[in-house]
PDB file of N, CA and C in Angstrom:
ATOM      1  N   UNK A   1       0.847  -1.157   0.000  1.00  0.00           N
ATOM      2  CA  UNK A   1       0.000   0.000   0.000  1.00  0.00           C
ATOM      3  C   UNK A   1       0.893   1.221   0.000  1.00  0.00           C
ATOM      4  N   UNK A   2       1.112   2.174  -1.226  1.00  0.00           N
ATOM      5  CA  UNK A   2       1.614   3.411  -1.107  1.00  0.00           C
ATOM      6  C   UNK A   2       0.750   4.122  -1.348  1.00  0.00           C
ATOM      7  N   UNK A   3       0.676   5.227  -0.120  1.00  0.00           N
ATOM      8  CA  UNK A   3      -0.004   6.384  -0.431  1.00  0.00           C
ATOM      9  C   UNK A   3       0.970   8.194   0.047  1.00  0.00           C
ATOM     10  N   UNK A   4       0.384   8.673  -0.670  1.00  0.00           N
ATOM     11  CA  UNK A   4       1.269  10.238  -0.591  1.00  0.00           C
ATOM     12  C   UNK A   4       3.208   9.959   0.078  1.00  0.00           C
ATOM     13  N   UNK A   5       3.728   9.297  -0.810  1.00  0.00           N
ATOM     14  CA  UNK A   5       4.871   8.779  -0.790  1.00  0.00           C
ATOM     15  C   UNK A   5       5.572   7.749   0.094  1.00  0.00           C
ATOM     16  N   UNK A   6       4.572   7.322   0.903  1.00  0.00           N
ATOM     17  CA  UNK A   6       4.671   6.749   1.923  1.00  0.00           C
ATOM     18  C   UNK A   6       4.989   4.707   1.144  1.00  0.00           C
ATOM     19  N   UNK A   7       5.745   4.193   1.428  1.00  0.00           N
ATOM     20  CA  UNK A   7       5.557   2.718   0.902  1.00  0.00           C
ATOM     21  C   UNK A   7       5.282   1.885   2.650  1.00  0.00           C
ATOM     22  N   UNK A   8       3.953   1.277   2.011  1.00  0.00           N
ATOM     23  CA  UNK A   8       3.699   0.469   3.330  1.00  0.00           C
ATOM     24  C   UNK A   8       3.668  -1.491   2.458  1.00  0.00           C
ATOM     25  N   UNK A   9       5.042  -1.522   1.717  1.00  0.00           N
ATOM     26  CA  UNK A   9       4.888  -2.730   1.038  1.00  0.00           C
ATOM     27  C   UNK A   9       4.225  -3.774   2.036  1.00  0.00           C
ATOM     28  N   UNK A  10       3.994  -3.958   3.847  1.00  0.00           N
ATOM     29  CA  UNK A  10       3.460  -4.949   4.327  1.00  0.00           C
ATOM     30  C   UNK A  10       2.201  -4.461   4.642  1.00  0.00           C
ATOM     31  N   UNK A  11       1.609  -3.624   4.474  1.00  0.00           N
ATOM     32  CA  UNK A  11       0.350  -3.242   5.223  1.00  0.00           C
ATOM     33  C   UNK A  11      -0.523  -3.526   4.270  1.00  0.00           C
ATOM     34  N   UNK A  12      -1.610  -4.679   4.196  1.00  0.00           N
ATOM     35  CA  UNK A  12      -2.799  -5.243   2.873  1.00  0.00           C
ATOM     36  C   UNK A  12      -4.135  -4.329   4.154  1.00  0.00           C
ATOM     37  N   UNK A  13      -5.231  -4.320   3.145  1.00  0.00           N
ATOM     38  CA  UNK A  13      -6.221  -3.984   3.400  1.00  0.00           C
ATOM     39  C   UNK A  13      -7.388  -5.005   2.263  1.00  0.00           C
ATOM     40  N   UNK A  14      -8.146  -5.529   2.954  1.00  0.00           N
ATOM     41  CA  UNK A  14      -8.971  -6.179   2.209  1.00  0.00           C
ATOM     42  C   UNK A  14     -10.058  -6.280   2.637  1.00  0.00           C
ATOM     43  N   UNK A  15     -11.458  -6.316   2.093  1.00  0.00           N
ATOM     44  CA  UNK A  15     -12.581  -6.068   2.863  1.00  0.00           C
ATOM     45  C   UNK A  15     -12.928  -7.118   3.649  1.00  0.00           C
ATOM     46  N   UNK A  16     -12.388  -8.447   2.990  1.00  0.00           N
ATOM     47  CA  UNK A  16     -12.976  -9.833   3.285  1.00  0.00           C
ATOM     48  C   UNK A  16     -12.155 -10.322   4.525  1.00  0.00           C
ATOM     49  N   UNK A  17     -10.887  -9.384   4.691  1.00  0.00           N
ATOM     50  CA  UNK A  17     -10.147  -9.790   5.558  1.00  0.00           C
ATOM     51  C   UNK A  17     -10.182  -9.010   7.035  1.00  0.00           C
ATOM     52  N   UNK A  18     -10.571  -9.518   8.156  1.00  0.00           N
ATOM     53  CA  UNK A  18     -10.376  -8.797   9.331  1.00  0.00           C
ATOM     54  C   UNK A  18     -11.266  -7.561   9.269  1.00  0.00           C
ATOM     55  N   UNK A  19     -12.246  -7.351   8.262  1.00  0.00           N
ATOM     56  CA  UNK A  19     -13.129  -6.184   7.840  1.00  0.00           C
ATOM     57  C   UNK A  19     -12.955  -5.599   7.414  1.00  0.00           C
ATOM     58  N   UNK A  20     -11.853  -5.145   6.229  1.00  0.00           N
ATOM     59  CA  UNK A  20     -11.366  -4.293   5.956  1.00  0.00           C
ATOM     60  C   UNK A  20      -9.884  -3.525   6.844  1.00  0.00           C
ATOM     61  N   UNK A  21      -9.853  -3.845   7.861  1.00  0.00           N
ATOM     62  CA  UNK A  21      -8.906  -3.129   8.881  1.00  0.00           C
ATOM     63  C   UNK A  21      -7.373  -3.371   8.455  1.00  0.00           C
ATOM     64  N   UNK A  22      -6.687  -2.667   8.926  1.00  0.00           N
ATOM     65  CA  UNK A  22      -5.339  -2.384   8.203  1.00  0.00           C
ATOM     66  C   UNK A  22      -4.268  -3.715   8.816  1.00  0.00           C
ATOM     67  N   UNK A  23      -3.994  -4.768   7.694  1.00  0.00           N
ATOM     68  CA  UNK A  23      -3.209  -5.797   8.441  1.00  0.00           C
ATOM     69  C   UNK A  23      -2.161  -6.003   7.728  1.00  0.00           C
ATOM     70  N   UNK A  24      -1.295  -7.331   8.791  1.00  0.00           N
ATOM     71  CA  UNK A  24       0.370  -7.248   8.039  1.00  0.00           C
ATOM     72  C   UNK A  24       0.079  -8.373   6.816  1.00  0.00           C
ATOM     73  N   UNK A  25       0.964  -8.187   6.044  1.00  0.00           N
ATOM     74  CA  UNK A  25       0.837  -9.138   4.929  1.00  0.00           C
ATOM     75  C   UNK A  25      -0.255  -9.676   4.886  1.00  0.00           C
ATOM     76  N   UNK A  26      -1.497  -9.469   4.715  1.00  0.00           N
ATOM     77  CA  UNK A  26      -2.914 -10.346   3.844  1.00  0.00           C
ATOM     78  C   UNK A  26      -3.239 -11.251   5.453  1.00  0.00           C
ATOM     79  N   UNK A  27      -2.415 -11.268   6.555  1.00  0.00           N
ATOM     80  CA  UNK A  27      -3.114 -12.200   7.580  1.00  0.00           C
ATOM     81  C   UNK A  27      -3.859 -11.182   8.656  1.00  0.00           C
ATOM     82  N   UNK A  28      -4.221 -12.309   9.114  1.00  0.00           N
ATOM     83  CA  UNK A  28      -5.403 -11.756  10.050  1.00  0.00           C
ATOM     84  C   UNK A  28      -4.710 -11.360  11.557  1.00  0.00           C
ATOM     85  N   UNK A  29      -3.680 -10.400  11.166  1.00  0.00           N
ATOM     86  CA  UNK A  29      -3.051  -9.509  12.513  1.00  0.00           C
ATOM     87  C   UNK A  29      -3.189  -8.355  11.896  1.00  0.00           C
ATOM     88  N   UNK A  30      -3.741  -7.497  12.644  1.00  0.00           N
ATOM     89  CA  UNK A  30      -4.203  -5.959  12.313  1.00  0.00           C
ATOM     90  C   UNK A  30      -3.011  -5.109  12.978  1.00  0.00           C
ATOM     91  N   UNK A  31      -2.911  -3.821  11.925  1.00  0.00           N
ATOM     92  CA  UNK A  31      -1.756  -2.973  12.741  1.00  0.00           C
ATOM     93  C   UNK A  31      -2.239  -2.854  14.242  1.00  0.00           C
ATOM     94  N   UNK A  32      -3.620  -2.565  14.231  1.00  0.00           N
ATOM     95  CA  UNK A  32      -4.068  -1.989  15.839  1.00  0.00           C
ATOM     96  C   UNK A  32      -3.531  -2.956  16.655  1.00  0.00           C
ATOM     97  N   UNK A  33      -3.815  -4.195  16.075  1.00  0.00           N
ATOM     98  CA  UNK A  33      -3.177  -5.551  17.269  1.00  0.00           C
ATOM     99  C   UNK A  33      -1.674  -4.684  18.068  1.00  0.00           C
ATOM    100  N   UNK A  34      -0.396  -5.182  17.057  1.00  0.00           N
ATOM    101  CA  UNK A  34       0.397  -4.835  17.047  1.00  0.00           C
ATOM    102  C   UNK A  34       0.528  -3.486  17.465  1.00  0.00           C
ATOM    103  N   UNK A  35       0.096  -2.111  17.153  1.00  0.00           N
ATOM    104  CA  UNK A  35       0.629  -1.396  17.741  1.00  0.00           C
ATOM    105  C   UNK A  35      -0.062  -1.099  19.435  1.00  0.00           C
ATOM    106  N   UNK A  36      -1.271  -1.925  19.688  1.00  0.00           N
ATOM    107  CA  UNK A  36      -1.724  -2.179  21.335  1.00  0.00           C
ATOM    108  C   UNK A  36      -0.358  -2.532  21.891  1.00  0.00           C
ATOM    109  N   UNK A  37      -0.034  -3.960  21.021  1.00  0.00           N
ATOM    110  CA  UNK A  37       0.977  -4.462  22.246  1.00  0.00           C
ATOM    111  C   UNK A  37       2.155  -3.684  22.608  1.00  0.00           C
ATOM    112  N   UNK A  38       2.406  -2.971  21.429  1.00  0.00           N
ATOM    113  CA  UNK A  38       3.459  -1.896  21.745  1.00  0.00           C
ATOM    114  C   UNK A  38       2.968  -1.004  22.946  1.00  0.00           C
ATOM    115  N   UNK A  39       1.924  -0.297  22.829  1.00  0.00           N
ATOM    116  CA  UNK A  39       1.538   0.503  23.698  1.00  0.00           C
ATOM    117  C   UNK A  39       1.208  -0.097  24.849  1.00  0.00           C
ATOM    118  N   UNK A  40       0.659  -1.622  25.195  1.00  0.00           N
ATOM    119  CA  UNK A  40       0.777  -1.923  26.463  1.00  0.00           C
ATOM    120  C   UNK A  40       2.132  -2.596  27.374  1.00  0.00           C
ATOM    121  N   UNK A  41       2.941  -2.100  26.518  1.00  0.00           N
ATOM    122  CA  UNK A  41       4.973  -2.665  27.053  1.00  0.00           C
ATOM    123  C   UNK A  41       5.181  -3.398  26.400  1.00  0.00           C
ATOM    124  N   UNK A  42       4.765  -4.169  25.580  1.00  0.00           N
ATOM    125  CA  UNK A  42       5.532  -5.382  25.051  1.00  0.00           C
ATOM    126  C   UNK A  42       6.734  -4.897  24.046  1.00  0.00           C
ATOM    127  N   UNK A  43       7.479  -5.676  24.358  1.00  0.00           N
ATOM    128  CA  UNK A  43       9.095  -5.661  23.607  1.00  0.00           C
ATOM    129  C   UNK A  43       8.817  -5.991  22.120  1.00  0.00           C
ATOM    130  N   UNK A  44       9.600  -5.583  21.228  1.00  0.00           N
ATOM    131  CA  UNK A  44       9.333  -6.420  19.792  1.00  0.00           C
ATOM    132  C   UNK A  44       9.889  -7.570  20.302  1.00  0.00           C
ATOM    133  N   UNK A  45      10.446  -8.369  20.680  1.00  0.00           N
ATOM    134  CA  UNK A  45      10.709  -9.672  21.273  1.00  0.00           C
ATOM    135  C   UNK A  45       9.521 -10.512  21.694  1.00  0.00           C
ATOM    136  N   UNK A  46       8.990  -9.967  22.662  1.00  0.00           N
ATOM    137  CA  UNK A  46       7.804 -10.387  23.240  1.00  0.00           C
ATOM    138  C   UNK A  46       6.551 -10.677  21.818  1.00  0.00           C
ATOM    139  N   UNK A  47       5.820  -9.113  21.212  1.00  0.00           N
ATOM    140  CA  UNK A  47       5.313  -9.471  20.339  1.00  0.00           C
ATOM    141  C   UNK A  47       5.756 -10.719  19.195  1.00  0.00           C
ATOM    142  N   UNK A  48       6.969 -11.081  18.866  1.00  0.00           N
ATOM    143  CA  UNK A  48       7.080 -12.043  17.853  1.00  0.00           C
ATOM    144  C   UNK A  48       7.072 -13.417  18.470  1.00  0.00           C
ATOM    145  N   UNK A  49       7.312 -13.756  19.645  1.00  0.00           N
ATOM    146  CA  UNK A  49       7.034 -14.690  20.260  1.00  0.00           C
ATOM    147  C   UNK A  49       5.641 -14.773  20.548  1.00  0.00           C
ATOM    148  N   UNK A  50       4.179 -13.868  20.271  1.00  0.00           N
ATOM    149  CA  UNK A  50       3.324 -14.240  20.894  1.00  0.00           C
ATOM    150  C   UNK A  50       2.556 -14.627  19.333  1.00  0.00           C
ATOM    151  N   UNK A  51       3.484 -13.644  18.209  1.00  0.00           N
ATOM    152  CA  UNK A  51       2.988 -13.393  17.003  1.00  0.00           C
ATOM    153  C   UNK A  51       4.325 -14.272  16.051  1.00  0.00           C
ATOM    154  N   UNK A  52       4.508 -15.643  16.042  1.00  0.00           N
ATOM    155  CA  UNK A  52       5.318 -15.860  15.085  1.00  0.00           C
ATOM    156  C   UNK A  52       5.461 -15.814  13.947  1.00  0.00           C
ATOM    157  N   UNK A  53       4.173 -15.310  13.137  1.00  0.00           N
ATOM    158  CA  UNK A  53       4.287 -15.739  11.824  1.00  0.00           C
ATOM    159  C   UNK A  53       4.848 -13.918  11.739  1.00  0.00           C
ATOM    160  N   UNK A  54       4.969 -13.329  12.707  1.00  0.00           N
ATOM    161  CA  UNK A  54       5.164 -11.933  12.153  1.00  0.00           C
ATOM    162  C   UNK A  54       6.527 -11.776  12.619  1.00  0.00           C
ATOM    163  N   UNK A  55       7.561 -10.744  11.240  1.00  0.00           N
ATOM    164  CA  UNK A  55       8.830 -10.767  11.457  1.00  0.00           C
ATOM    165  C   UNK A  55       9.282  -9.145  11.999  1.00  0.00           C
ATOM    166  N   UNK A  56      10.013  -8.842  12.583  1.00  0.00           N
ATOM    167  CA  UNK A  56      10.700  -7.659  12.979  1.00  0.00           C
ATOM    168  C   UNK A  56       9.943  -6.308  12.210  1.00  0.00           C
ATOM    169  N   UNK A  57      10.338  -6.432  10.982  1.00  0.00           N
ATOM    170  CA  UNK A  57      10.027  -5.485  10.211  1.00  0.00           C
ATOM    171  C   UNK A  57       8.607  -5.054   9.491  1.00  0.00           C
ATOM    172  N   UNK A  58       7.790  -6.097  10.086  1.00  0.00           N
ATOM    173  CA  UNK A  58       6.517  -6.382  10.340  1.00  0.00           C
ATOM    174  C   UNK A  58       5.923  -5.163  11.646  1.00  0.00           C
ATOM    175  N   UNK A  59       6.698  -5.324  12.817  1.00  0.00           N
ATOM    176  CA  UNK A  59       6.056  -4.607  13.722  1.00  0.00           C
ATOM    177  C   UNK A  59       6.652  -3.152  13.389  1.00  0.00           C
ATOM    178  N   UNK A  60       7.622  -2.857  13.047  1.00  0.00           N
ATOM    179  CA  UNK A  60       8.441  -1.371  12.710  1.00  0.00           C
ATOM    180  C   UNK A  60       7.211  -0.602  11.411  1.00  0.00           C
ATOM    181  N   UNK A  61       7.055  -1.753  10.347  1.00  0.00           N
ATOM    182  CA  UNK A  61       5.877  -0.784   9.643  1.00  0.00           C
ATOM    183  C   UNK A  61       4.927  -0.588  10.223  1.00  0.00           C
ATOM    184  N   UNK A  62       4.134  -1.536  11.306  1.00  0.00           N
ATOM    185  CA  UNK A  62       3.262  -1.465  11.709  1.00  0.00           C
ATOM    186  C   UNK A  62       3.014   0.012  12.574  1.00  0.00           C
ATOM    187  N   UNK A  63       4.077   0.096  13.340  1.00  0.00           N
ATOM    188  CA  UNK A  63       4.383   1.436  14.119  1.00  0.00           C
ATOM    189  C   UNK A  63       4.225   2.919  13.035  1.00  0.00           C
ATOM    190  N   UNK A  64       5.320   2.818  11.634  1.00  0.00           N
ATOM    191  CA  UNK A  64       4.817   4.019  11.205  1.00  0.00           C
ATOM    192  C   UNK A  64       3.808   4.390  10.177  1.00  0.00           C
ATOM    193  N   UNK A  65       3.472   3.294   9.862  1.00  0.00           N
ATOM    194  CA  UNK A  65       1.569   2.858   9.391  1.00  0.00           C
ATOM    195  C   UNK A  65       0.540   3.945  10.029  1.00  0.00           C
ATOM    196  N   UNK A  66       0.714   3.348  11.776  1.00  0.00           N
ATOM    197  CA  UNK A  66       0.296   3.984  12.485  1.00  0.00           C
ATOM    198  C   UNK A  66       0.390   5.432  12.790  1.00  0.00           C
ATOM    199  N   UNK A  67       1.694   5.716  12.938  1.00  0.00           N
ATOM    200  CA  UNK A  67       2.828   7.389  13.125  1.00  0.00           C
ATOM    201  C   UNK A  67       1.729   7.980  11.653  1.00  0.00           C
ATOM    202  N   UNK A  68       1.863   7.527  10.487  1.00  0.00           N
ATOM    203  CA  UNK A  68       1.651   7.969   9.314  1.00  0.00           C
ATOM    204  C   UNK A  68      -0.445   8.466   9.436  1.00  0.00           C
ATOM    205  N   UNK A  69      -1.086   7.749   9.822  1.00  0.00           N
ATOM    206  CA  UNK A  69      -2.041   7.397  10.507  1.00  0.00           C
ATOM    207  C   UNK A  69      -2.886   8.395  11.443  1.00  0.00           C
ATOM    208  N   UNK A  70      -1.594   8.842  12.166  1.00  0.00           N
ATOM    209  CA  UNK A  70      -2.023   9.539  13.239  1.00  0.00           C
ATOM    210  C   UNK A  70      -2.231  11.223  12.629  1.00  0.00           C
ATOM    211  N   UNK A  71      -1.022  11.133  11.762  1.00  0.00           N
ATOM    212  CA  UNK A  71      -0.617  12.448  10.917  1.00  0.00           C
ATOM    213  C   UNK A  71      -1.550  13.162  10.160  1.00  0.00           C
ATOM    214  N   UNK A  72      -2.096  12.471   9.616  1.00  0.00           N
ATOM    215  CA  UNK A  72      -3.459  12.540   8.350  1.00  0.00           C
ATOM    216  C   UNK A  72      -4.351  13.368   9.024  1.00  0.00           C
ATOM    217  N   UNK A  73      -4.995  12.944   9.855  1.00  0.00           N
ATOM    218  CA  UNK A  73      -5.932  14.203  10.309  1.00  0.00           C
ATOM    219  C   UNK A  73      -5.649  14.695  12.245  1.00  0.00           C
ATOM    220  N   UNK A  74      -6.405  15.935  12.183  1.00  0.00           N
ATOM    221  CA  UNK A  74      -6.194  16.006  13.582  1.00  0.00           C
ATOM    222  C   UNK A  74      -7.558  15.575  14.216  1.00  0.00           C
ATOM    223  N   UNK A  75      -7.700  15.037  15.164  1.00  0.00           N
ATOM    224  CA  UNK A  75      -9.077  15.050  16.228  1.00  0.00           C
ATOM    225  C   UNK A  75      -8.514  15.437  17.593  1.00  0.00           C
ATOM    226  N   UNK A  76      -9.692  16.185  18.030  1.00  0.00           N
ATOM    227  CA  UNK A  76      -9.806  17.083  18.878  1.00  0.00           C
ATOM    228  C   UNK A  76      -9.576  16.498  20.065  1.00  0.00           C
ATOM    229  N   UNK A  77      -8.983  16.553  21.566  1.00  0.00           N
ATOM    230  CA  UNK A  77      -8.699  15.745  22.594  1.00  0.00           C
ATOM    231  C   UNK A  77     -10.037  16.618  23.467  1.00  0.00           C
ATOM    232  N   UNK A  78     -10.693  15.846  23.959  1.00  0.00           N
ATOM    233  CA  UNK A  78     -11.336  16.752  25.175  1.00  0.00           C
ATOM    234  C   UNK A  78     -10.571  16.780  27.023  1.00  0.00           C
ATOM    235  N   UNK A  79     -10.693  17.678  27.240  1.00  0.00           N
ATOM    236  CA  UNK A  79     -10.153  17.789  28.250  1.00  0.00           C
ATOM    237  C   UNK A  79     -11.182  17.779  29.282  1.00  0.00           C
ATOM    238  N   UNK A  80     -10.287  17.234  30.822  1.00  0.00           N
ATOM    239  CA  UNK A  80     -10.970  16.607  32.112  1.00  0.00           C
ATOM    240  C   UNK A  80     -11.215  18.119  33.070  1.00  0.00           C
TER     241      UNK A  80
END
């Protein structure tokens, strides 16, 4: 998937797959998976041991998929 110069050669999107939601190579692990476990501590170590079929460079796109993701639009934070 390249969009606005960006190459996300592992990131497939397919409707039939996972709902459409943004995953690594055509399987049924979604970036969100992957970048949760990041955000709840897990090591890239940890994730590939829980996720074997997924390799290193698997979770690194997954991260700026996401970074890229976040960039695109702004939404508003409400405050407490």
């Amino acid at each position: 998937m390249s969009r606005a110069g960006n190459n996300f050669s592992r990131i497939t999107q397919k409707p039939d797959v996972m709902g459409g939601k943004a995953c690594i190579r055509g399987m049924r692990v979604t970036v969100g998976m992957v970048v949760g476990q990041v955000g709840a501590g897990h090591s890239f170590d940890e994730i590939l041991a829980d996720y074997p079929c997924l390799e290193r460079e698997d979770v690194l796109q997954a991260l700026h998929y996401a970074a890229w993701r976040a960039k695109e639009r702004e939404v508003p934070l409400t405050t407490a």
